[in-house]
PDB file of N, CA and C in Angstrom:
ATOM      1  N   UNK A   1      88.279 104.765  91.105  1.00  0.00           N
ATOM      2  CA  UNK A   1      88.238 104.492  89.679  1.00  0.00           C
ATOM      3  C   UNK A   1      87.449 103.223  89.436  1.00  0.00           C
ATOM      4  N   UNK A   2      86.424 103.337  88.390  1.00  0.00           N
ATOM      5  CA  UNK A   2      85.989 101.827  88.214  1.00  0.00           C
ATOM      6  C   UNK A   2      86.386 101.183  87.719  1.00  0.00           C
ATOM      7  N   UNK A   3      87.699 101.381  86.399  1.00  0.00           N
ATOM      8  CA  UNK A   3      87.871  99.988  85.970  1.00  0.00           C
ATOM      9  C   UNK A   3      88.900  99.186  86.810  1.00  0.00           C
ATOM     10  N   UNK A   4      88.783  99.157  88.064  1.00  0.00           N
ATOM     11  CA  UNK A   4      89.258  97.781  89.207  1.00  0.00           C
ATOM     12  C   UNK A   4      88.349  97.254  89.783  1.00  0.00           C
ATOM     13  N   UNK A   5      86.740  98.095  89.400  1.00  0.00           N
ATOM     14  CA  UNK A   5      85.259  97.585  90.621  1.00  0.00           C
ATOM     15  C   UNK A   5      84.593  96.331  89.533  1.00  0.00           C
ATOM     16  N   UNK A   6      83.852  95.447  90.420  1.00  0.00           N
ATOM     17  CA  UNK A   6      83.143  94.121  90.031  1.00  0.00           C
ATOM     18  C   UNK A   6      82.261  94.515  91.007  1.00  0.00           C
ATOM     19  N   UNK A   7      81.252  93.616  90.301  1.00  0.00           N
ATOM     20  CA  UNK A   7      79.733  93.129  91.571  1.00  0.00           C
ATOM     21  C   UNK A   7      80.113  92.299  92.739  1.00  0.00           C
ATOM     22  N   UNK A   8      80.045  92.567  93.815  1.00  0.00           N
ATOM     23  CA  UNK A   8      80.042  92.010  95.005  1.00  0.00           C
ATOM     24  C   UNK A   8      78.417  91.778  95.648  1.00  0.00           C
ATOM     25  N   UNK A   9      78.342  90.803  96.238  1.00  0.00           N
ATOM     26  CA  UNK A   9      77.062  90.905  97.434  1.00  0.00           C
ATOM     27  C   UNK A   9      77.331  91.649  98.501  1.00  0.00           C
ATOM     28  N   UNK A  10      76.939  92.505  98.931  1.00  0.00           N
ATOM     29  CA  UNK A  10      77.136  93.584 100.107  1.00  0.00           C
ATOM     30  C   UNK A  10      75.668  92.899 101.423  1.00  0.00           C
ATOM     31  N   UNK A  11      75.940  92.052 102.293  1.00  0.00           N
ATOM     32  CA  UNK A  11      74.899  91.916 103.285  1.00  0.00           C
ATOM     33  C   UNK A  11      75.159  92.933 104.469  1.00  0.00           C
ATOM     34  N   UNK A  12      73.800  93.816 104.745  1.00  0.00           N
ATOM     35  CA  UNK A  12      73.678  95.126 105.607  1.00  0.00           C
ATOM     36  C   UNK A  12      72.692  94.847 106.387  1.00  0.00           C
ATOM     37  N   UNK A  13      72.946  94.296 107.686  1.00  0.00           N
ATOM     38  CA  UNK A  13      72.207  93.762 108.879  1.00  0.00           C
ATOM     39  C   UNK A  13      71.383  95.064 108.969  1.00  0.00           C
ATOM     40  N   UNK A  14      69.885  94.978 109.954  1.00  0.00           N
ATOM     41  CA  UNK A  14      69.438  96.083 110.561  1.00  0.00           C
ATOM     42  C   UNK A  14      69.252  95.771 112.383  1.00  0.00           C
ATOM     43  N   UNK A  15      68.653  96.420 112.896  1.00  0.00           N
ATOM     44  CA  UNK A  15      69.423  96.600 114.521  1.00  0.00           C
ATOM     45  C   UNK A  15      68.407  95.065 114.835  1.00  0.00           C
ATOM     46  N   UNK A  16      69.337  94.732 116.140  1.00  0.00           N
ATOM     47  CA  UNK A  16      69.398  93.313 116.592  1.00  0.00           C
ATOM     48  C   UNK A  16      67.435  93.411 117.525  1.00  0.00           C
ATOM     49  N   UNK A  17      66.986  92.282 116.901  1.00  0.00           N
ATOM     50  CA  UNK A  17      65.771  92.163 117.891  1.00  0.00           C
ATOM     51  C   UNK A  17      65.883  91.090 118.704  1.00  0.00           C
ATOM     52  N   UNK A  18      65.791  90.670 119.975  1.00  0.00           N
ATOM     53  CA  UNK A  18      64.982  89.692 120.853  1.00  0.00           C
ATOM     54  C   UNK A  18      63.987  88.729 120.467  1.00  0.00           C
ATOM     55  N   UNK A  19      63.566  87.699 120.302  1.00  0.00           N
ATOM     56  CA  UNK A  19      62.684  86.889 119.717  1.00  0.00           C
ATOM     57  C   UNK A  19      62.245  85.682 120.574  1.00  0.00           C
ATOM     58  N   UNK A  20      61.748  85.499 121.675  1.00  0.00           N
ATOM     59  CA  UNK A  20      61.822  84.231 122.644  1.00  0.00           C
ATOM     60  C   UNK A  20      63.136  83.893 123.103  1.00  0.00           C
ATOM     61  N   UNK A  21      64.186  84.948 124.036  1.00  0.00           N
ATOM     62  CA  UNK A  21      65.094  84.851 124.203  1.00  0.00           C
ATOM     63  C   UNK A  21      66.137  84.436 123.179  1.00  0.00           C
ATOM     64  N   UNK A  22      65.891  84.561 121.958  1.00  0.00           N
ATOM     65  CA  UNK A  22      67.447  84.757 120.966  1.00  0.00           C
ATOM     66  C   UNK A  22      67.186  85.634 120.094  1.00  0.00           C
ATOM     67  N   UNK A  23      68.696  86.074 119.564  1.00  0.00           N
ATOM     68  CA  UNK A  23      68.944  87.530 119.213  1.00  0.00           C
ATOM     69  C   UNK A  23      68.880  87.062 117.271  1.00  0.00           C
ATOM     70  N   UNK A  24      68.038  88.219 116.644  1.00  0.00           N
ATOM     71  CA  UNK A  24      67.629  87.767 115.576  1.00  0.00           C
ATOM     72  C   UNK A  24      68.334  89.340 114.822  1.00  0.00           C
ATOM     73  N   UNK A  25      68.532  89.125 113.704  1.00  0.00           N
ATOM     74  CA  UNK A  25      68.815  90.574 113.021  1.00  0.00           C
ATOM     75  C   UNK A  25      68.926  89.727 111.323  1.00  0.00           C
ATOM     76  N   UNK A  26      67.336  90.822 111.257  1.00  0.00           N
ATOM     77  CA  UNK A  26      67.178  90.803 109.582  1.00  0.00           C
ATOM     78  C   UNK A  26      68.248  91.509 108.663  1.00  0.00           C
ATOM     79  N   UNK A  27      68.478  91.091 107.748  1.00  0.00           N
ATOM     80  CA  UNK A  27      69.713  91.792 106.973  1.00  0.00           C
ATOM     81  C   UNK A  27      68.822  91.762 105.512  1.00  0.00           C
ATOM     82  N   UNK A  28      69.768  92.754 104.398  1.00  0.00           N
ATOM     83  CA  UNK A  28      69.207  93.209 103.335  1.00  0.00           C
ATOM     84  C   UNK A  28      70.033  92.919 102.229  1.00  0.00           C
ATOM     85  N   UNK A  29      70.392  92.067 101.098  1.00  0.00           N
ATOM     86  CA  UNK A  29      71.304  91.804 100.521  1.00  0.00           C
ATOM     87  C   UNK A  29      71.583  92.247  99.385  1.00  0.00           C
ATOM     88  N   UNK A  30      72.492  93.104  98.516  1.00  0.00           N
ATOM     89  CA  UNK A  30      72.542  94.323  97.450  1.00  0.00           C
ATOM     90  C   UNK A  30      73.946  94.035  96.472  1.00  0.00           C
ATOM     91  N   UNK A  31      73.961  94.384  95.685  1.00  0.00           N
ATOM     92  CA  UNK A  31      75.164  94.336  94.550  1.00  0.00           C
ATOM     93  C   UNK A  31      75.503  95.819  94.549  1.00  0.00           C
ATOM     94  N   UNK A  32      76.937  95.231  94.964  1.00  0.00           N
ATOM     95  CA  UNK A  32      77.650  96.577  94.349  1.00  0.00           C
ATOM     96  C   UNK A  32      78.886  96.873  94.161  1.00  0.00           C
ATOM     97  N   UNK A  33      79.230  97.527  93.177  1.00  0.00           N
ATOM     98  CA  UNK A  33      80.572  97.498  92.187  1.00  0.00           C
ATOM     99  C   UNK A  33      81.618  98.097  93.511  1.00  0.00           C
ATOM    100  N   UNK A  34      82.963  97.012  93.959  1.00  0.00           N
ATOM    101  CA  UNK A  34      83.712  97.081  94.864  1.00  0.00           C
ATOM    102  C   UNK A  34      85.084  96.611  94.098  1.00  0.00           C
ATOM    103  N   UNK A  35      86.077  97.381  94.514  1.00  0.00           N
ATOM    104  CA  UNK A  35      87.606  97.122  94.369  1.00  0.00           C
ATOM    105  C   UNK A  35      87.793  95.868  95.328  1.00  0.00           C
ATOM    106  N   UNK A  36      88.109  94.758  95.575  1.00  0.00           N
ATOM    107  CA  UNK A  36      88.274  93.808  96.243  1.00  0.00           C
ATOM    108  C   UNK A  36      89.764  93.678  96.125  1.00  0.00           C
ATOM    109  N   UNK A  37      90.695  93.714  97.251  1.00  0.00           N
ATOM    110  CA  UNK A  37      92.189  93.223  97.121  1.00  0.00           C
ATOM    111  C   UNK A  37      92.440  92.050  98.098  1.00  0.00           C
ATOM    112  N   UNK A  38      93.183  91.253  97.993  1.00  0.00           N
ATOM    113  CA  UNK A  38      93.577  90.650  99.125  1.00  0.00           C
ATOM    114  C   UNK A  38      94.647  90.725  99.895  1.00  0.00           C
ATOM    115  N   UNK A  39      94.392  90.638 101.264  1.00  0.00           N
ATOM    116  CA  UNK A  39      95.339  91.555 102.429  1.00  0.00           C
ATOM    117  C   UNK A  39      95.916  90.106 103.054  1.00  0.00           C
ATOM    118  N   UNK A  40      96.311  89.406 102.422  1.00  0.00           N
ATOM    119  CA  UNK A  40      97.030  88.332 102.935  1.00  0.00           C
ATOM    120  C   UNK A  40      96.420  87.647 104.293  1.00  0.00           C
ATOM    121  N   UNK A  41      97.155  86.252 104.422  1.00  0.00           N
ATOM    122  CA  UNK A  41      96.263  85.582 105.635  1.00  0.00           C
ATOM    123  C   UNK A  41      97.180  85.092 106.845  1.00  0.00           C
ATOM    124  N   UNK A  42      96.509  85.222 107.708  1.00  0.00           N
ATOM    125  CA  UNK A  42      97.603  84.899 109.455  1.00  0.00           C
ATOM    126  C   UNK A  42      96.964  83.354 109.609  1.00  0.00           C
ATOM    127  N   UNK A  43      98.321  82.810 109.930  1.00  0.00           N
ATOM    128  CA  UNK A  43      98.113  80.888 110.292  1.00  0.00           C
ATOM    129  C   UNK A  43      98.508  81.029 112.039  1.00  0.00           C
ATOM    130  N   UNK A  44      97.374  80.681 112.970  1.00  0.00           N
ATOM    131  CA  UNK A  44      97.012  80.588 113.876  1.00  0.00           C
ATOM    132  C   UNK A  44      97.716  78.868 114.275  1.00  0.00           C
ATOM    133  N   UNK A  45      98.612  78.303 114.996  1.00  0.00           N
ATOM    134  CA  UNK A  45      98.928  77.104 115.591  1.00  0.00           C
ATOM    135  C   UNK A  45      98.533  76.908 117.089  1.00  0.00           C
ATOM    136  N   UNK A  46      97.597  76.107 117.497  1.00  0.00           N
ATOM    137  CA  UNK A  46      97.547  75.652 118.427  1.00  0.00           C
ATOM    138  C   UNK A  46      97.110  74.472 118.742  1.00  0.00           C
ATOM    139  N   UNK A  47      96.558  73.909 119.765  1.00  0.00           N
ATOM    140  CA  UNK A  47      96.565  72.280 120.181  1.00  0.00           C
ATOM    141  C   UNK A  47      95.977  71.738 119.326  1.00  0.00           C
ATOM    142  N   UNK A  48      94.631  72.313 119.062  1.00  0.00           N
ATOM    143  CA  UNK A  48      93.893  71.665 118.226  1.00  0.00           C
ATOM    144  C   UNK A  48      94.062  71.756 116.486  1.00  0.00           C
ATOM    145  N   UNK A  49      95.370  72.081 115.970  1.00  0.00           N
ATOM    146  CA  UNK A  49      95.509  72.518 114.870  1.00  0.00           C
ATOM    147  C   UNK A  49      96.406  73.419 114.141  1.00  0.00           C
ATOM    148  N   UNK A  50      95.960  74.019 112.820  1.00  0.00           N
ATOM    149  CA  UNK A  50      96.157  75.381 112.139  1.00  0.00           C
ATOM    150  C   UNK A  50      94.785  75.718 112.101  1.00  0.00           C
ATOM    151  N   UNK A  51      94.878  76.861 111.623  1.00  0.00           N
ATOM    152  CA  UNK A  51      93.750  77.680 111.540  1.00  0.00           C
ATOM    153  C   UNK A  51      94.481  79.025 111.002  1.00  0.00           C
ATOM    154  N   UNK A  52      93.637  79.000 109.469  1.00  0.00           N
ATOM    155  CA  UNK A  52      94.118  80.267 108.392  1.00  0.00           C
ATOM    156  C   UNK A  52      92.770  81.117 108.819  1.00  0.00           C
ATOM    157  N   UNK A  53      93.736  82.658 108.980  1.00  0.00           N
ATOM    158  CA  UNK A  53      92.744  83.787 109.010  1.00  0.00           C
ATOM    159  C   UNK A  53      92.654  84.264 108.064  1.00  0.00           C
ATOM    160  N   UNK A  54      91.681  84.556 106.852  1.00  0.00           N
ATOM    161  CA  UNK A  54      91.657  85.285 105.553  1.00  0.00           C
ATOM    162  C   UNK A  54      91.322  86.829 105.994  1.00  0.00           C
ATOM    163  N   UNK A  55      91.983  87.514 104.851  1.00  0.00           N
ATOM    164  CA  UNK A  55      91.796  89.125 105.174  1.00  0.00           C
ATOM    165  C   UNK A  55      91.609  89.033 103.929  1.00  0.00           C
ATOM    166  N   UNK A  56      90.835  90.388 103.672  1.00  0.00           N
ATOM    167  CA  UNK A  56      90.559  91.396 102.736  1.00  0.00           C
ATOM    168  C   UNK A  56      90.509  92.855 102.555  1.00  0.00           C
ATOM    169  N   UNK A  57      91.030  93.492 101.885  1.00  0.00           N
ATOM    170  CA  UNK A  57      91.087  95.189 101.951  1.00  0.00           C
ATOM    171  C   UNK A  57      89.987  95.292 100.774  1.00  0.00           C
ATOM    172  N   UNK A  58      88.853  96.613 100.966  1.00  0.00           N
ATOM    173  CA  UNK A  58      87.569  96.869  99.841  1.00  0.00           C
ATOM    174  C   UNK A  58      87.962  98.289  99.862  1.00  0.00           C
ATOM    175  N   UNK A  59      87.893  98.915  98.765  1.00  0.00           N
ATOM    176  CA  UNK A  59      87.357 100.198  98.093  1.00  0.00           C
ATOM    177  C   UNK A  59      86.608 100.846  97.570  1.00  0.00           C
ATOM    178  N   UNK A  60      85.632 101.252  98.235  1.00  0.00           N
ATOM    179  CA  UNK A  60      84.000 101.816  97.795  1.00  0.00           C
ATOM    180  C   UNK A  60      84.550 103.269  98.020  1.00  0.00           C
ATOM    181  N   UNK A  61      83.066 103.512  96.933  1.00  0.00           N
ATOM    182  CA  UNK A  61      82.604 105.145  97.205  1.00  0.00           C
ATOM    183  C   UNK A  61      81.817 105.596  98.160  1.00  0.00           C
ATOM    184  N   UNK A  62      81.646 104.902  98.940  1.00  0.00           N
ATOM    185  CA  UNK A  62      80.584 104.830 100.427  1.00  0.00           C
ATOM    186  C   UNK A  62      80.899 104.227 101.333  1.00  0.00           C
ATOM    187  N   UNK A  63      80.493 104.625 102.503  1.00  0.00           N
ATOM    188  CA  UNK A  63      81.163 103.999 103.665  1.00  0.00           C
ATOM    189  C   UNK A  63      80.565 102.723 104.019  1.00  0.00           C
ATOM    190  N   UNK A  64      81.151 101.328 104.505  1.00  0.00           N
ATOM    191  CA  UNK A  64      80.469 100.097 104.768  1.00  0.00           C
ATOM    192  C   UNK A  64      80.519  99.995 106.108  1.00  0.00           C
ATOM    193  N   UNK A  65      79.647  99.759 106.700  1.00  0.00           N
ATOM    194  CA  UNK A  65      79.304  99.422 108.465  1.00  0.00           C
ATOM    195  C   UNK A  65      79.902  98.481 109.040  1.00  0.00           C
ATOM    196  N   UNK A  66      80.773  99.125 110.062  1.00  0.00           N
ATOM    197  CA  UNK A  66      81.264  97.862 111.213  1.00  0.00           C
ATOM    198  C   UNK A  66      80.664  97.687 112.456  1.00  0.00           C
ATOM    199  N   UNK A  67      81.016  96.784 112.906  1.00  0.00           N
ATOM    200  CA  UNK A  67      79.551  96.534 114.241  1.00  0.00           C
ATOM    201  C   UNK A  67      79.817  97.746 115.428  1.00  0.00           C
ATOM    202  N   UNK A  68      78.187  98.208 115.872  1.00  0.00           N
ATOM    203  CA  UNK A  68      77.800  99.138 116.161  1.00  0.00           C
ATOM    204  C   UNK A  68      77.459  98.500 117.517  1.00  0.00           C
ATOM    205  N   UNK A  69      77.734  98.208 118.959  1.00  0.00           N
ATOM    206  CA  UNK A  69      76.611  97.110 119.892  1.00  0.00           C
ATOM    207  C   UNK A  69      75.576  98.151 120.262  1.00  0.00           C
ATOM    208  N   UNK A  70      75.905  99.804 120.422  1.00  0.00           N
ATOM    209  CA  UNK A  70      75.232 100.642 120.872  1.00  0.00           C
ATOM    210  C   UNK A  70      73.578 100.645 120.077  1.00  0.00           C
ATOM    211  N   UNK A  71      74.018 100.337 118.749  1.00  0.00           N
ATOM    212  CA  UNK A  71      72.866 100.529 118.343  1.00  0.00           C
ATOM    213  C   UNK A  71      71.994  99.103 117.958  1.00  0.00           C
ATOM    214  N   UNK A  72      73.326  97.776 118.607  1.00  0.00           N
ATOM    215  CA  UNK A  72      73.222  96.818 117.903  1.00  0.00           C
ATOM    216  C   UNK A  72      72.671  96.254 116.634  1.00  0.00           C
ATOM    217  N   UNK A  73      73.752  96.794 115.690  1.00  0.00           N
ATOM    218  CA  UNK A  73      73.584  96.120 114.683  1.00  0.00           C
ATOM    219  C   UNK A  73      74.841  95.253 114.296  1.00  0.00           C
ATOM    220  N   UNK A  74      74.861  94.562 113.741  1.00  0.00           N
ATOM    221  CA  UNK A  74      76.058  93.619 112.949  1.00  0.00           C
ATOM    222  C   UNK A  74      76.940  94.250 112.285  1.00  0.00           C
ATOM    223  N   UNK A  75      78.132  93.795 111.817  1.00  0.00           N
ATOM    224  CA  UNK A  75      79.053  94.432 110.636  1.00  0.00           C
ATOM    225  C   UNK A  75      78.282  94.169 109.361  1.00  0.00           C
ATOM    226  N   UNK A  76      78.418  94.854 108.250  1.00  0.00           N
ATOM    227  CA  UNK A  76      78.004  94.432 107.033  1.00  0.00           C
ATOM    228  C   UNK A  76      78.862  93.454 106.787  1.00  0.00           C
ATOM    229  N   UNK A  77      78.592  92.638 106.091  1.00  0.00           N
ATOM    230  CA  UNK A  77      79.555  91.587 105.277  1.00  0.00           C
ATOM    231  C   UNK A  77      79.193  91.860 103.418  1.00  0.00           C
ATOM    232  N   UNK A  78      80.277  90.757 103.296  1.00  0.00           N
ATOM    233  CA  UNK A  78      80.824  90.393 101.533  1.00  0.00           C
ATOM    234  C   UNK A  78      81.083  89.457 101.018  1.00  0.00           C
ATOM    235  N   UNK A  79      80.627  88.889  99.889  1.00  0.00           N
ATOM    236  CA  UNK A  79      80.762  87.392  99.632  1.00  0.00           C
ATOM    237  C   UNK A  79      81.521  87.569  98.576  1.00  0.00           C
ATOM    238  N   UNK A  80      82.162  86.841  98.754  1.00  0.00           N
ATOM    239  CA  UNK A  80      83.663  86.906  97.935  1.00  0.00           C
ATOM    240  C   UNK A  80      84.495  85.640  97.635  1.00  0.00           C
ATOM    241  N   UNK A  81      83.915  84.728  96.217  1.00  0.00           N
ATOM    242  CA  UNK A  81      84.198  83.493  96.081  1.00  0.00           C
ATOM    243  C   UNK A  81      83.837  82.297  96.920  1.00  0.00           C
ATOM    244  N   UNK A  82      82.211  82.380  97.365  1.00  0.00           N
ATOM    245  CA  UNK A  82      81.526  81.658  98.393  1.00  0.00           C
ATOM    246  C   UNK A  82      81.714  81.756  99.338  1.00  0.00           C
ATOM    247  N   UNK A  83      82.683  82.664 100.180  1.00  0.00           N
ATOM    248  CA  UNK A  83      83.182  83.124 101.568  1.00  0.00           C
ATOM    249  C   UNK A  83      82.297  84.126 102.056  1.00  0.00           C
ATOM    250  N   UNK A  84      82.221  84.097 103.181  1.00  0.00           N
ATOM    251  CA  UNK A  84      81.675  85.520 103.675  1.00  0.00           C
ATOM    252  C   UNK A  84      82.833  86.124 104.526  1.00  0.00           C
ATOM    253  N   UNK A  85      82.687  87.792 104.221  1.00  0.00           N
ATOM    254  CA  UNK A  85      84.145  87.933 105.274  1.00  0.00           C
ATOM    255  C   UNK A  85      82.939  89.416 105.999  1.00  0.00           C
ATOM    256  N   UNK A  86      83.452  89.650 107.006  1.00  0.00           N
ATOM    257  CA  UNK A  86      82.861  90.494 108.009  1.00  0.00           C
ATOM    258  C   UNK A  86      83.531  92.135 107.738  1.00  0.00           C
ATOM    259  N   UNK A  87      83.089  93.009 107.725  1.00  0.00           N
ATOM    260  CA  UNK A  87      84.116  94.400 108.375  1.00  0.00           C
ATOM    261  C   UNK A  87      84.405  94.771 109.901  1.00  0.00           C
ATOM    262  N   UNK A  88      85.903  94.843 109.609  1.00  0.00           N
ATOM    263  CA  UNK A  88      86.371  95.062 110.986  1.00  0.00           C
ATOM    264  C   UNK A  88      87.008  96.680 111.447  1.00  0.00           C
ATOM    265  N   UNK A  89      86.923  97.187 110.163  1.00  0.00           N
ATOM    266  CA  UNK A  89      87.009  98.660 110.338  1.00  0.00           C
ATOM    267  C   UNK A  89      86.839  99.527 108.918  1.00  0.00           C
ATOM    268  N   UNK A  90      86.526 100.948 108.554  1.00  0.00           N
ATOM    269  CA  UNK A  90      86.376 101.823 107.623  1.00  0.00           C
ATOM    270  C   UNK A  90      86.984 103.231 107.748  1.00  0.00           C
ATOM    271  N   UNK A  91      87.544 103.338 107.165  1.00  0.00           N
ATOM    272  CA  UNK A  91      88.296 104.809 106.628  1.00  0.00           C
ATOM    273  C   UNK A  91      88.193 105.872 105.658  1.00  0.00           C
ATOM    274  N   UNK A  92      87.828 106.773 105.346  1.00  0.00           N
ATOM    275  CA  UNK A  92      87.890 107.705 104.376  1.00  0.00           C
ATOM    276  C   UNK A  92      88.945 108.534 104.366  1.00  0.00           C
ATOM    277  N   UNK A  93      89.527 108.151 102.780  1.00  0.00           N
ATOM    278  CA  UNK A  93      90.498 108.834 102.554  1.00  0.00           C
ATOM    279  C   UNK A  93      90.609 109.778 101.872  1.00  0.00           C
ATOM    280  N   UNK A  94      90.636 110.921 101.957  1.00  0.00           N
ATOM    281  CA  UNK A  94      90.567 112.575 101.473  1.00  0.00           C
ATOM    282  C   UNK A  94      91.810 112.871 101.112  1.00  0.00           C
ATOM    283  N   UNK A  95      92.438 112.856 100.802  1.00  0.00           N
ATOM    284  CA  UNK A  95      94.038 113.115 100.350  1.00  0.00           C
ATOM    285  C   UNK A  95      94.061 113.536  99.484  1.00  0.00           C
ATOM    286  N   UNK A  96      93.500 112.907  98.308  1.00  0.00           N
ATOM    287  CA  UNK A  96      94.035 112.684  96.817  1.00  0.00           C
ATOM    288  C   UNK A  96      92.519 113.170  96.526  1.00  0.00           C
ATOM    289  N   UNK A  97      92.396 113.300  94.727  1.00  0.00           N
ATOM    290  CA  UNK A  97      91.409 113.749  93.941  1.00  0.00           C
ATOM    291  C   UNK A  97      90.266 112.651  94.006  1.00  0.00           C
ATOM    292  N   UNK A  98      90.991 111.811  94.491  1.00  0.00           N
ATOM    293  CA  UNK A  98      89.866 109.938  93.903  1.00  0.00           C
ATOM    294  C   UNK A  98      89.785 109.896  95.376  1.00  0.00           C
ATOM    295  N   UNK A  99      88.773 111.068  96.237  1.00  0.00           N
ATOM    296  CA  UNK A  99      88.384 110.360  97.912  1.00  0.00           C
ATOM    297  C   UNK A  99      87.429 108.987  97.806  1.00  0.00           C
ATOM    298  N   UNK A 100      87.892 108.007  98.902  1.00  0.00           N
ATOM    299  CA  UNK A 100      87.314 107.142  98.703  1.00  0.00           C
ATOM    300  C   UNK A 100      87.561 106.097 100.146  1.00  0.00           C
ATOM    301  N   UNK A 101      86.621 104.831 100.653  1.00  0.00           N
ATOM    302  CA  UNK A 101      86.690 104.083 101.801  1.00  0.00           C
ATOM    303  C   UNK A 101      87.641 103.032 101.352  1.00  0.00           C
ATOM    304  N   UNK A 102      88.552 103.173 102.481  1.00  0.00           N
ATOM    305  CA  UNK A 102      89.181 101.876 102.668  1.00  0.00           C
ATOM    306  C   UNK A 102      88.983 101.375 104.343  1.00  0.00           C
ATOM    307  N   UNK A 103      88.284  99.175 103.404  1.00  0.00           N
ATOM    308  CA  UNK A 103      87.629  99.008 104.367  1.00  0.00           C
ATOM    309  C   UNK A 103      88.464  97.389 104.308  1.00  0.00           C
ATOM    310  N   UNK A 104      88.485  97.138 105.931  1.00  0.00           N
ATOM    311  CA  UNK A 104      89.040  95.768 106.009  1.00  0.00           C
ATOM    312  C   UNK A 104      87.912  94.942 106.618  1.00  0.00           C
ATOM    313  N   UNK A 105      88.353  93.887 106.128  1.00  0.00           N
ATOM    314  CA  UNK A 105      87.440  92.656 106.248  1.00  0.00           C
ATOM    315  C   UNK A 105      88.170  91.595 106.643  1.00  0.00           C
ATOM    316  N   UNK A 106      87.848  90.346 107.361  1.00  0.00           N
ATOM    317  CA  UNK A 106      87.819  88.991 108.088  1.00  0.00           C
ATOM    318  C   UNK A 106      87.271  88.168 107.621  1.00  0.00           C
ATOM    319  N   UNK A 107      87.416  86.703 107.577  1.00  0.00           N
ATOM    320  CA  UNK A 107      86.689  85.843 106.909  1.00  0.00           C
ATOM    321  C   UNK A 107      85.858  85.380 108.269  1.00  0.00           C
ATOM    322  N   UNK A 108      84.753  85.113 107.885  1.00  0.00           N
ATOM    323  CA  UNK A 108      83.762  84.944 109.287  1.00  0.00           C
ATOM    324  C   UNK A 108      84.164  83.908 109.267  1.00  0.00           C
ATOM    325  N   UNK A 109      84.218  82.948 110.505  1.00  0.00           N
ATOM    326  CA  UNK A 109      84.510  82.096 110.896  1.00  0.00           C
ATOM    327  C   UNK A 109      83.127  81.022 110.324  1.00  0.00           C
ATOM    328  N   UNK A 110      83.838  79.474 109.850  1.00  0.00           N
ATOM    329  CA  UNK A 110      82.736  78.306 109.834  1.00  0.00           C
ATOM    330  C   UNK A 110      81.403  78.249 110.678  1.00  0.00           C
ATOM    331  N   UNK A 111      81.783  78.370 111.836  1.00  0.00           N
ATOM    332  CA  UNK A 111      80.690  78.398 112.665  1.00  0.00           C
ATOM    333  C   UNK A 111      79.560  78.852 112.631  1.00  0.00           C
ATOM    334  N   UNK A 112      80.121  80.347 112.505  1.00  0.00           N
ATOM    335  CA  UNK A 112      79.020  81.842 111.696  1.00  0.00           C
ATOM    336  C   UNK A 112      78.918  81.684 110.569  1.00  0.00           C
ATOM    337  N   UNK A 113      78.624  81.220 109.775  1.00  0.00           N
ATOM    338  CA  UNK A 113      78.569  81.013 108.290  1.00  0.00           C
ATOM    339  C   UNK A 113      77.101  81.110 107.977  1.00  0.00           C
ATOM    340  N   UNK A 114      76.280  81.588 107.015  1.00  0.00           N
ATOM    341  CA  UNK A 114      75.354  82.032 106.837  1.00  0.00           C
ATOM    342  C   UNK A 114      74.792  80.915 105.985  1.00  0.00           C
ATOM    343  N   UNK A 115      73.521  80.578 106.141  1.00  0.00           N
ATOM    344  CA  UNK A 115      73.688  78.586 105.268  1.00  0.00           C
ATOM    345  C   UNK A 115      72.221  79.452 104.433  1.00  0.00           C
TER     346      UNK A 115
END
């Protein structure tokens, strides 16, 4: 149903190239109307800290890409209140009259952060 979808940035890597020994992968960046929920977050304790894991659950009419190494490409990602979060898996659900993907997402870590 759309009236729960908004514009999202949808980034859709293409397959990983080699470049003077480091791994490069051009990506393509697109708007598109997504159900965005939030799937609550896991607090990680250890020596060096906390550390919050953000989740997200998405609902498209199309399926969104999780990482492929065979064909190496990346997960698609989603920017979502200056965050980027990754996909970590996709589902189609056929059940009901309204078939549709349910897709979970990760907040990419600082490190990986796309500047």
């Amino acid at each position: 149903m759309n009236i729960f979808k908004q514009p999202y940035t949808l980034r859709r890597y293409k397959s990983q190239q080699w470049v003077k020994g480091y791994a490069r992968s051009e990506y393509e960046d697109s708007t598109f109307m997504l159900d965005v929920q939030p799937a609550g977050d896991s607090v990680e304790v250890n020596t060096d800290g906390r550390r919050v894991a953000r989740r997200l659950t998405v609902y498209s009419d199309f399926p969104i890409k999780t990482e492929d190494q065979e064909k190496g490409t990346k997960a698609d990602r989603i920017l979502v209140d200056g965050t980027w979060y990754t996909c970590t898996s996709c589902a189609k659900w056929r059940n009901t009259i309204l078939a549709h993907y349910e897709c979970s997402f990760a907040a990419v870590p600082e490190t990986e952060t796309p500047r």
